[in-house]
PDB file of N, CA and C in Angstrom:
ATOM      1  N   UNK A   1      16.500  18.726 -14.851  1.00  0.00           N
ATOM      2  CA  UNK A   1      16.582  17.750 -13.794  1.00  0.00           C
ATOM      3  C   UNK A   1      15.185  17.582 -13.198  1.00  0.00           C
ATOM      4  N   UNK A   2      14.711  16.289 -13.101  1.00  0.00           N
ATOM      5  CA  UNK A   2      13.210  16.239 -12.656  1.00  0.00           C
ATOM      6  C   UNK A   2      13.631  16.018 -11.033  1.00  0.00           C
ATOM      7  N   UNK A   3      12.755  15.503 -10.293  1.00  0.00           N
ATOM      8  CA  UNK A   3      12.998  14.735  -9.130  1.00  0.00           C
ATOM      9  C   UNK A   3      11.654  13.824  -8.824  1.00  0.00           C
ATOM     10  N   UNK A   4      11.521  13.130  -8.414  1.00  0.00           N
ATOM     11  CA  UNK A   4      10.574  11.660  -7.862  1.00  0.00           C
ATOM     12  C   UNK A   4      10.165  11.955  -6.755  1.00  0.00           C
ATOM     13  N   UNK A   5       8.764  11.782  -6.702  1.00  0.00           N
ATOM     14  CA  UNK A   5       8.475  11.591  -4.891  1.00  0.00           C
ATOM     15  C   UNK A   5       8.409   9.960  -4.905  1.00  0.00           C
ATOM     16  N   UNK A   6       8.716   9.632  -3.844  1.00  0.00           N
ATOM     17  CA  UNK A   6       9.331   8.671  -3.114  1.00  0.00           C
ATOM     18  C   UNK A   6       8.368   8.709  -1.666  1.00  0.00           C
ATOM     19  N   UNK A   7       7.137   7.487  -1.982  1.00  0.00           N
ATOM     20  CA  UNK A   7       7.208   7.318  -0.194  1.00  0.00           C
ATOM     21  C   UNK A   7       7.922   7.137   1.008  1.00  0.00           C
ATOM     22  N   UNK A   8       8.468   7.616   1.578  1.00  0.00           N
ATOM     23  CA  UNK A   8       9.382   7.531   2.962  1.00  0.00           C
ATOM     24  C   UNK A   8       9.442   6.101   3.241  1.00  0.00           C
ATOM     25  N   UNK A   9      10.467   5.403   3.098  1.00  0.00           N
ATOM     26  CA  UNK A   9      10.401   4.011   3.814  1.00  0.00           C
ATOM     27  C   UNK A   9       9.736   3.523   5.351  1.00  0.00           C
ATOM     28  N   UNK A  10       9.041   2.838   5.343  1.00  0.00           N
ATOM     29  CA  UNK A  10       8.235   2.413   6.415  1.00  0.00           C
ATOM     30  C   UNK A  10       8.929   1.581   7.164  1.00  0.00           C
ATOM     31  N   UNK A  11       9.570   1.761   8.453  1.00  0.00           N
ATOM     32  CA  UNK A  11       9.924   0.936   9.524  1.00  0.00           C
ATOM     33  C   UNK A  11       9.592   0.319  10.483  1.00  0.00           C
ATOM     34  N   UNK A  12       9.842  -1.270  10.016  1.00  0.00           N
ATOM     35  CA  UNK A  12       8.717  -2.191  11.628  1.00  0.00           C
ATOM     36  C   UNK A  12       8.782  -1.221  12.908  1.00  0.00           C
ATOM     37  N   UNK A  13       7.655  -1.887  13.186  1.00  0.00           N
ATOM     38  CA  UNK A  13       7.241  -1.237  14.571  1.00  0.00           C
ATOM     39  C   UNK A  13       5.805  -1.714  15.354  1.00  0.00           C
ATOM     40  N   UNK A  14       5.855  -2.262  16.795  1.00  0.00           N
ATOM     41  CA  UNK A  14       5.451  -2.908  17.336  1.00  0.00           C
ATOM     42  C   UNK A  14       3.776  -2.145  16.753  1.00  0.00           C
ATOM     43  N   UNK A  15       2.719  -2.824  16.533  1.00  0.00           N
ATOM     44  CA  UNK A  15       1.578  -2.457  16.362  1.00  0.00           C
ATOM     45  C   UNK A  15       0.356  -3.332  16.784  1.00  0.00           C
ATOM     46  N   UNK A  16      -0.328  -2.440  18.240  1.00  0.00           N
ATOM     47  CA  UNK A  16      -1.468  -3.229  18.824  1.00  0.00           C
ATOM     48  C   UNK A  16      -2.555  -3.572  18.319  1.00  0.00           C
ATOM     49  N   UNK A  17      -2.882  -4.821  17.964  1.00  0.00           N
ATOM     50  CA  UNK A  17      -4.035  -5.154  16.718  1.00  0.00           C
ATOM     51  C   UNK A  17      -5.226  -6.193  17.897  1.00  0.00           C
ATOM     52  N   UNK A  18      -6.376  -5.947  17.585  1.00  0.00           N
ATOM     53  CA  UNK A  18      -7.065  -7.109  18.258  1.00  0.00           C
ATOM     54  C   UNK A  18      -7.661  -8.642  17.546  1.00  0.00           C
ATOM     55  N   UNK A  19      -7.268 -10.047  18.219  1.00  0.00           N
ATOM     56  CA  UNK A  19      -7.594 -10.812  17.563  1.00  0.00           C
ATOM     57  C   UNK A  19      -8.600 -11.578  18.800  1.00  0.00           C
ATOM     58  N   UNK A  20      -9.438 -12.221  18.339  1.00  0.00           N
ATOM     59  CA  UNK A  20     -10.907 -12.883  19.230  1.00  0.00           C
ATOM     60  C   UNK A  20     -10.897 -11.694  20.228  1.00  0.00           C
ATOM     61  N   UNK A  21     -11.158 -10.663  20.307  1.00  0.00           N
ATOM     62  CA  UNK A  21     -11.509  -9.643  21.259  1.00  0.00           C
ATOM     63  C   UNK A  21     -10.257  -9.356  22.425  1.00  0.00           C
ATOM     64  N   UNK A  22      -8.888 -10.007  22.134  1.00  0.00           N
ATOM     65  CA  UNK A  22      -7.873  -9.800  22.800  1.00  0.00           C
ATOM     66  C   UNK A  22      -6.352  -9.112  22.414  1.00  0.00           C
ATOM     67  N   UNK A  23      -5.995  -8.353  22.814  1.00  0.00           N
ATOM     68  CA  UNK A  23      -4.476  -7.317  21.838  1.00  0.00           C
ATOM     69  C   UNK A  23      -3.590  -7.969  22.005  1.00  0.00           C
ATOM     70  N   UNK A  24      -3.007  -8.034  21.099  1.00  0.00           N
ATOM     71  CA  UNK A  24      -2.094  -8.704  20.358  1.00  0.00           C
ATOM     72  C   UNK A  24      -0.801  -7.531  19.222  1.00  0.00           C
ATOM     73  N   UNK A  25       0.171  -8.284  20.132  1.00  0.00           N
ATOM     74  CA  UNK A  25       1.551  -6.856  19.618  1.00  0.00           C
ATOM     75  C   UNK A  25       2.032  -7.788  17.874  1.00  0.00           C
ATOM     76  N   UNK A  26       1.974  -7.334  16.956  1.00  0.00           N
ATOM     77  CA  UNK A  26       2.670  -7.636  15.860  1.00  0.00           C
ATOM     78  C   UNK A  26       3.596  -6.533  14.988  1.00  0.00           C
ATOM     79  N   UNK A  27       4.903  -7.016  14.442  1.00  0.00           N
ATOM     80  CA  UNK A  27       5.584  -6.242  13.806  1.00  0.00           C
ATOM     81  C   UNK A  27       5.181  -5.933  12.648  1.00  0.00           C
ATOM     82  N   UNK A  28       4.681  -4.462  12.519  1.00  0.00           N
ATOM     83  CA  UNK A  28       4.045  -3.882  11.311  1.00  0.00           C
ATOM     84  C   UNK A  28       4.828  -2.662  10.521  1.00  0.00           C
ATOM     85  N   UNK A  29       4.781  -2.394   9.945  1.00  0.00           N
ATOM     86  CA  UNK A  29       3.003  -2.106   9.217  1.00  0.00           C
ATOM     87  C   UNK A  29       2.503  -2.851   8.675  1.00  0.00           C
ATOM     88  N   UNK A  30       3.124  -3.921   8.195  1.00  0.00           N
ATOM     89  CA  UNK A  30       3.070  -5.124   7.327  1.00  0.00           C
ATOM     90  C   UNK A  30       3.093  -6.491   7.908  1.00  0.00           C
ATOM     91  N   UNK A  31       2.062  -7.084   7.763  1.00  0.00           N
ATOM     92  CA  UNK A  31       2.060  -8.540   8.365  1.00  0.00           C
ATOM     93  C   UNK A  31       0.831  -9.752   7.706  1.00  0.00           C
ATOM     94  N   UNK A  32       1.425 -11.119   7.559  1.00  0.00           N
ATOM     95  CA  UNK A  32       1.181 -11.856   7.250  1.00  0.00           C
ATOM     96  C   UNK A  32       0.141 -12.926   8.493  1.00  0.00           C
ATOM     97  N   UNK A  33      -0.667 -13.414   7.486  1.00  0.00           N
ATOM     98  CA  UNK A  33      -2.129 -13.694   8.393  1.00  0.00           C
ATOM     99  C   UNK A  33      -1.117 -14.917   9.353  1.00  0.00           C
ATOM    100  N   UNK A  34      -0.273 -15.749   8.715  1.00  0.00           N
ATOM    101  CA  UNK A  34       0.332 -16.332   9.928  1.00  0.00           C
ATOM    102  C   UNK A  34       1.043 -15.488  11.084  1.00  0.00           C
ATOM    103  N   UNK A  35       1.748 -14.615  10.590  1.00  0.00           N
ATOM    104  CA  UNK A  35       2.871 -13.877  11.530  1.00  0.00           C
ATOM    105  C   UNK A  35       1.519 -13.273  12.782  1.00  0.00           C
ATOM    106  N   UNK A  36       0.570 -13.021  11.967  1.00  0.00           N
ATOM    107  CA  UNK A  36      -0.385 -12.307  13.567  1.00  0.00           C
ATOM    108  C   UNK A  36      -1.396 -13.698  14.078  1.00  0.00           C
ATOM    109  N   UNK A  37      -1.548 -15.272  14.049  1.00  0.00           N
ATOM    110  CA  UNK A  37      -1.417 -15.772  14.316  1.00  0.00           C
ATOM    111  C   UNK A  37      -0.704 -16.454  15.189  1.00  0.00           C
ATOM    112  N   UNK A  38       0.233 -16.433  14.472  1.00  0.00           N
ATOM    113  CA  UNK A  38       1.673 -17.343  15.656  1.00  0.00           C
ATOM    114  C   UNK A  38       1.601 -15.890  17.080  1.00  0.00           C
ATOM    115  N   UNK A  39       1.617 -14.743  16.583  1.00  0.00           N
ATOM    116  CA  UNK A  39       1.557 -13.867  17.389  1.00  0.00           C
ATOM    117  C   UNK A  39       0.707 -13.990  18.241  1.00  0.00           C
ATOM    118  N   UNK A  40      -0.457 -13.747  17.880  1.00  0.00           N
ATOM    119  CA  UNK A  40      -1.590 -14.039  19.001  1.00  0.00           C
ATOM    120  C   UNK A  40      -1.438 -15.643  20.118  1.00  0.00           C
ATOM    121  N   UNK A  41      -0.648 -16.517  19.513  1.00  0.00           N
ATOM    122  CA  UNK A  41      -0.557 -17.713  20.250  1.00  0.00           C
ATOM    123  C   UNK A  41       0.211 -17.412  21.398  1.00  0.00           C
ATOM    124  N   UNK A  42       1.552 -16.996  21.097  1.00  0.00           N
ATOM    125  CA  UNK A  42       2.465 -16.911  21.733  1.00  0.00           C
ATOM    126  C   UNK A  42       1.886 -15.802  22.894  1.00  0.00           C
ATOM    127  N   UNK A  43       0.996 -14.829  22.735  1.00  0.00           N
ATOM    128  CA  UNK A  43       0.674 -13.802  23.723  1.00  0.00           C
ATOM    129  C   UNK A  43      -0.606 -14.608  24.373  1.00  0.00           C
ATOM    130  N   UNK A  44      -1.129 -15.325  24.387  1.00  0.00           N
ATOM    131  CA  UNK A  44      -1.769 -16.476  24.868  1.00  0.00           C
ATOM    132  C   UNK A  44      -3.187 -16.269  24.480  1.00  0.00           C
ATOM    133  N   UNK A  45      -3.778 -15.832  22.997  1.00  0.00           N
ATOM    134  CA  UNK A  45      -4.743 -15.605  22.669  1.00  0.00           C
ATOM    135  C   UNK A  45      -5.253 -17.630  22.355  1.00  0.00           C
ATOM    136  N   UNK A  46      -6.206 -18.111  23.136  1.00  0.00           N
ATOM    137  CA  UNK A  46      -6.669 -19.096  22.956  1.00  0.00           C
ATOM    138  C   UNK A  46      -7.441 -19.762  21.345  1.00  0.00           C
ATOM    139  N   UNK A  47      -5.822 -19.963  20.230  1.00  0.00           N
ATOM    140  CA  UNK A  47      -5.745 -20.337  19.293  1.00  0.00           C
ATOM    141  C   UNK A  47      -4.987 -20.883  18.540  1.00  0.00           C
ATOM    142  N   UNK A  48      -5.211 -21.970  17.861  1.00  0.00           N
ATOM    143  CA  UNK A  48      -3.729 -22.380  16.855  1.00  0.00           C
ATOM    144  C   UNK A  48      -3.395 -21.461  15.716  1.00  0.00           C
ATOM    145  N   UNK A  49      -2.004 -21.939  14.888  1.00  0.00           N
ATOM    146  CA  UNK A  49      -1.570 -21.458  13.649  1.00  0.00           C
ATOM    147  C   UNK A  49      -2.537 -21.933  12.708  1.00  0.00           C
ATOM    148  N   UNK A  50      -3.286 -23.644  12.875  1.00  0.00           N
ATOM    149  CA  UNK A  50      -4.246 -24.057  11.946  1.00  0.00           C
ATOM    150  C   UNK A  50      -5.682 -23.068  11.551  1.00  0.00           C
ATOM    151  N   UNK A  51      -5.885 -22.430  12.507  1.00  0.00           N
ATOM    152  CA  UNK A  51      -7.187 -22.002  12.768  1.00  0.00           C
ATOM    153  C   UNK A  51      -7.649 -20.945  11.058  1.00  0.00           C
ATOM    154  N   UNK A  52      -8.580 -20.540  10.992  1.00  0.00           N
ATOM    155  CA  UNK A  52      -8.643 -19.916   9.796  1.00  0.00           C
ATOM    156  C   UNK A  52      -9.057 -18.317  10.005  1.00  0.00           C
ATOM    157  N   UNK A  53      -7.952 -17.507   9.560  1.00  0.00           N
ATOM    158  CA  UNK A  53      -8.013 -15.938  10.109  1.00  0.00           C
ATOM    159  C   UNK A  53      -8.915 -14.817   9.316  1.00  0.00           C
ATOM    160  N   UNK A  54      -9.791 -14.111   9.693  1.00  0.00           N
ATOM    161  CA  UNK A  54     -10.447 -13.082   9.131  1.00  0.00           C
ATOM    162  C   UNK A  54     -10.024 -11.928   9.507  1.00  0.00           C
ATOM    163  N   UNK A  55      -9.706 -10.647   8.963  1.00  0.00           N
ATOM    164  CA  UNK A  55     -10.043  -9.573   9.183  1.00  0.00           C
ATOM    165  C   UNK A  55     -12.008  -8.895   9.266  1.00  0.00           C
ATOM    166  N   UNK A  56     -11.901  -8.734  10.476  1.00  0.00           N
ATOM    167  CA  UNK A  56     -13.228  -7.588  10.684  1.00  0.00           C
ATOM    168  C   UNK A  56     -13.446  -6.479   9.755  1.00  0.00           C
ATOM    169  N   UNK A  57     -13.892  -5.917   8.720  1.00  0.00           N
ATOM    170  CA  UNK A  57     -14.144  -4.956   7.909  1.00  0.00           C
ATOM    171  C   UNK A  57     -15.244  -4.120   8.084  1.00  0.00           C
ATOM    172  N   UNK A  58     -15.815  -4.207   9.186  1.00  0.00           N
ATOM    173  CA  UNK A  58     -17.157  -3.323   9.581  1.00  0.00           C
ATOM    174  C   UNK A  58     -18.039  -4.280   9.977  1.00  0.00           C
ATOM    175  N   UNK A  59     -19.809  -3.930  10.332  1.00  0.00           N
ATOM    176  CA  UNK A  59     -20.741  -5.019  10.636  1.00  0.00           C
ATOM    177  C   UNK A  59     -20.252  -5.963  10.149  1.00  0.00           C
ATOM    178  N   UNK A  60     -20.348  -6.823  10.389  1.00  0.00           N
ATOM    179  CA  UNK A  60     -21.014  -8.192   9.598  1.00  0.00           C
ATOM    180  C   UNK A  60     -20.471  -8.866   8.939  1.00  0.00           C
ATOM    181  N   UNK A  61     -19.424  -8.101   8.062  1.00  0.00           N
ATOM    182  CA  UNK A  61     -18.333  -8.121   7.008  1.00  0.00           C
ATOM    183  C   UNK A  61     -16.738  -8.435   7.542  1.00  0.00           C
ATOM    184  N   UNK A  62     -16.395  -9.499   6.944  1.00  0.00           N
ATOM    185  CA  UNK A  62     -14.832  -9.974   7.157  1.00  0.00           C
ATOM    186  C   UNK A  62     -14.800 -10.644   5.725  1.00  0.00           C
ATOM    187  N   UNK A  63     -13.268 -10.553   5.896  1.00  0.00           N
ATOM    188  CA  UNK A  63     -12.328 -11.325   4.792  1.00  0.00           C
ATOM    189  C   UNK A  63     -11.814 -12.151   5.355  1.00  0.00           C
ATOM    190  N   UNK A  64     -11.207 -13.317   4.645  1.00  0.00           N
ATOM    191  CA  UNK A  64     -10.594 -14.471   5.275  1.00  0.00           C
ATOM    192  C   UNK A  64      -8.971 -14.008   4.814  1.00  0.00           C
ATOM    193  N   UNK A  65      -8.024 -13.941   5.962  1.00  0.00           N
ATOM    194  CA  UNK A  65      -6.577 -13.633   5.683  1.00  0.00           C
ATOM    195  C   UNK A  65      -5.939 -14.862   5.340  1.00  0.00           C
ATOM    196  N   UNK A  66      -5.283 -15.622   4.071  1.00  0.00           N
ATOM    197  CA  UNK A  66      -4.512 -16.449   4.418  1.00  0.00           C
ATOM    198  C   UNK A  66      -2.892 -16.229   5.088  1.00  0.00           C
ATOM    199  N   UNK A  67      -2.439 -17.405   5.038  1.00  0.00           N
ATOM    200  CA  UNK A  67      -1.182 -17.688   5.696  1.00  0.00           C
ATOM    201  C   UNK A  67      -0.349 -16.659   4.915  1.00  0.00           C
ATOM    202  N   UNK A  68      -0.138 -16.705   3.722  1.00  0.00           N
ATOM    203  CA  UNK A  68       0.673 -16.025   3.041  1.00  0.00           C
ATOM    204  C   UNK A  68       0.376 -14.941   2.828  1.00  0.00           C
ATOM    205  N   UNK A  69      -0.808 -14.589   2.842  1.00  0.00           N
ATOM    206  CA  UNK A  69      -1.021 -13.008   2.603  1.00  0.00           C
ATOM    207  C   UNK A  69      -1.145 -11.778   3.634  1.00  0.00           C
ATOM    208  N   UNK A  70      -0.096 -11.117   2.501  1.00  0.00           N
ATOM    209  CA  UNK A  70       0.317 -10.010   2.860  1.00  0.00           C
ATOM    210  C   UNK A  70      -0.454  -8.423   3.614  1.00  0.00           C
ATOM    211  N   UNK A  71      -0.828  -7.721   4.771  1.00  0.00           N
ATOM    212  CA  UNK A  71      -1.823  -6.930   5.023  1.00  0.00           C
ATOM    213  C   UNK A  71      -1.355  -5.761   5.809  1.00  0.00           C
ATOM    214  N   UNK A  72      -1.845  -4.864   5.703  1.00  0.00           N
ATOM    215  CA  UNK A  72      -1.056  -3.590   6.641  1.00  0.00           C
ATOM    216  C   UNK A  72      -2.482  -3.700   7.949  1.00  0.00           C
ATOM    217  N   UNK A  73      -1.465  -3.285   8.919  1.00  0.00           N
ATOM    218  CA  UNK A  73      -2.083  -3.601   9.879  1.00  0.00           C
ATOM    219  C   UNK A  73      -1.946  -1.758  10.609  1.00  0.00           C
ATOM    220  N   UNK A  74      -3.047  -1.933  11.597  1.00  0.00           N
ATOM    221  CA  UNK A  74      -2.709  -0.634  12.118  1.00  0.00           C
ATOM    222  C   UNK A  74      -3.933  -0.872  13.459  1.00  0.00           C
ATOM    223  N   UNK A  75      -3.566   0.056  14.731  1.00  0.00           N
ATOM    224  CA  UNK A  75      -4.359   0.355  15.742  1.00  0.00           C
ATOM    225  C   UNK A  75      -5.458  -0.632  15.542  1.00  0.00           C
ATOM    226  N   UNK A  76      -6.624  -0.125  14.955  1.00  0.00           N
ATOM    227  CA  UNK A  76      -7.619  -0.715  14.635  1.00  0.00           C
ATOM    228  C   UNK A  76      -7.768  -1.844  13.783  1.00  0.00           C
ATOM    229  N   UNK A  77      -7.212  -2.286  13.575  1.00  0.00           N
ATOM    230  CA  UNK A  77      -7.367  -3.589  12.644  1.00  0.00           C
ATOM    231  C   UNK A  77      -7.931  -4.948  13.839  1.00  0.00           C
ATOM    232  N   UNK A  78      -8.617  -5.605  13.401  1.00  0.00           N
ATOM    233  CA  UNK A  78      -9.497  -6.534  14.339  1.00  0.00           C
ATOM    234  C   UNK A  78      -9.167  -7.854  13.855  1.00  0.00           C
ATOM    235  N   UNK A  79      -9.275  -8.708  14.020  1.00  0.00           N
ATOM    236  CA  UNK A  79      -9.217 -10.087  13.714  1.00  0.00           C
ATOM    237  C   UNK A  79      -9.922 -10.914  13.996  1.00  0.00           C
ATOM    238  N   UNK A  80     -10.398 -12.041  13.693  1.00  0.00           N
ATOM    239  CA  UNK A  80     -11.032 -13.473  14.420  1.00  0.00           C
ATOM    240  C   UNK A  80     -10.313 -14.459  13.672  1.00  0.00           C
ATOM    241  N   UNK A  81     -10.069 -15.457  14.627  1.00  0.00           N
ATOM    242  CA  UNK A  81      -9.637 -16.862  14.197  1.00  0.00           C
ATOM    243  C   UNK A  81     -10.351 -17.912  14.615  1.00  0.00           C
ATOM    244  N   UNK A  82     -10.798 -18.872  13.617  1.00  0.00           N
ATOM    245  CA  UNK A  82     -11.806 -19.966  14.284  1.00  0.00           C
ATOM    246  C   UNK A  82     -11.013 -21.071  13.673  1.00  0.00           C
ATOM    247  N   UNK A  83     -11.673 -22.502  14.257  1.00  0.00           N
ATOM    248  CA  UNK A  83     -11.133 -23.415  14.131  1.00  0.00           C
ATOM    249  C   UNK A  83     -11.581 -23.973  12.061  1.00  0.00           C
ATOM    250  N   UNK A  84     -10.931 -24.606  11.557  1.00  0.00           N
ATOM    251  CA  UNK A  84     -10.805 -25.046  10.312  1.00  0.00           C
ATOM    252  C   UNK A  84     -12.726 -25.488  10.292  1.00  0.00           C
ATOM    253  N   UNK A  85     -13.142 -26.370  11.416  1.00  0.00           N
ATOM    254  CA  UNK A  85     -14.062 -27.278  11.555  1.00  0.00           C
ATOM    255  C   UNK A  85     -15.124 -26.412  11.509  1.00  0.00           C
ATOM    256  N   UNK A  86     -15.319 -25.136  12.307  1.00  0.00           N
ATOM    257  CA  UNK A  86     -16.041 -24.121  12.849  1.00  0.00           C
ATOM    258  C   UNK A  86     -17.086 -23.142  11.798  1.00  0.00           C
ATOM    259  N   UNK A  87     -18.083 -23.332  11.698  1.00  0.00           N
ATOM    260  CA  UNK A  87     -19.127 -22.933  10.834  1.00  0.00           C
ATOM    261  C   UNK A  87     -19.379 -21.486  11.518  1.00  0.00           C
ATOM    262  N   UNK A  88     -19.393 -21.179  12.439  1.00  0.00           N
ATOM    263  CA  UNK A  88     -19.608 -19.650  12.684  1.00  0.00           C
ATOM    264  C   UNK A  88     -19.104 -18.257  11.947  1.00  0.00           C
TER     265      UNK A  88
END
């Protein structure tokens, strides 16, 4: 008889993330660049769903999150959202 390890199933749970320098509650561990979007709107982070989302990855360095994609989020995870138009 063998047996399997098995990661422990992971259960949502409210997780404080920062987006434009403001916290923002999203259901994690797992979340989609819209879901912490619409999130940040609704908590009144001054931004649309259009806007285009990065994760912060250290200096200097970000990734662009799309809508659909999938990201584990945790404490520290940072964000920026700028407008579609926005060259910065």
């Amino acid at each position: 008889m063998s047996t399997t390890f098995q990661e422990p199933a992971r259960h949502p749970h409210l997780v404080e993330i920062t987006v434009n320098g403001r916290p923002v509650n999203v259901l994690g561990p797992k979340a989609t660049g819209l879901q912490i979007k619409e999130a940040a709107v609704e908590q009144g982070v001054s931004i649309q769903v259009d806007f285009v989302l990065s994760e912060v990855r250290g200096h200097d360095r970000r990734r662009v999150v799309g809508d659909d994609d999938l990201i584990t989020v945790n404490k520290r995870s940072e964000f920026v959202a700028v407008a579609p138009d926005d060259n910065s």
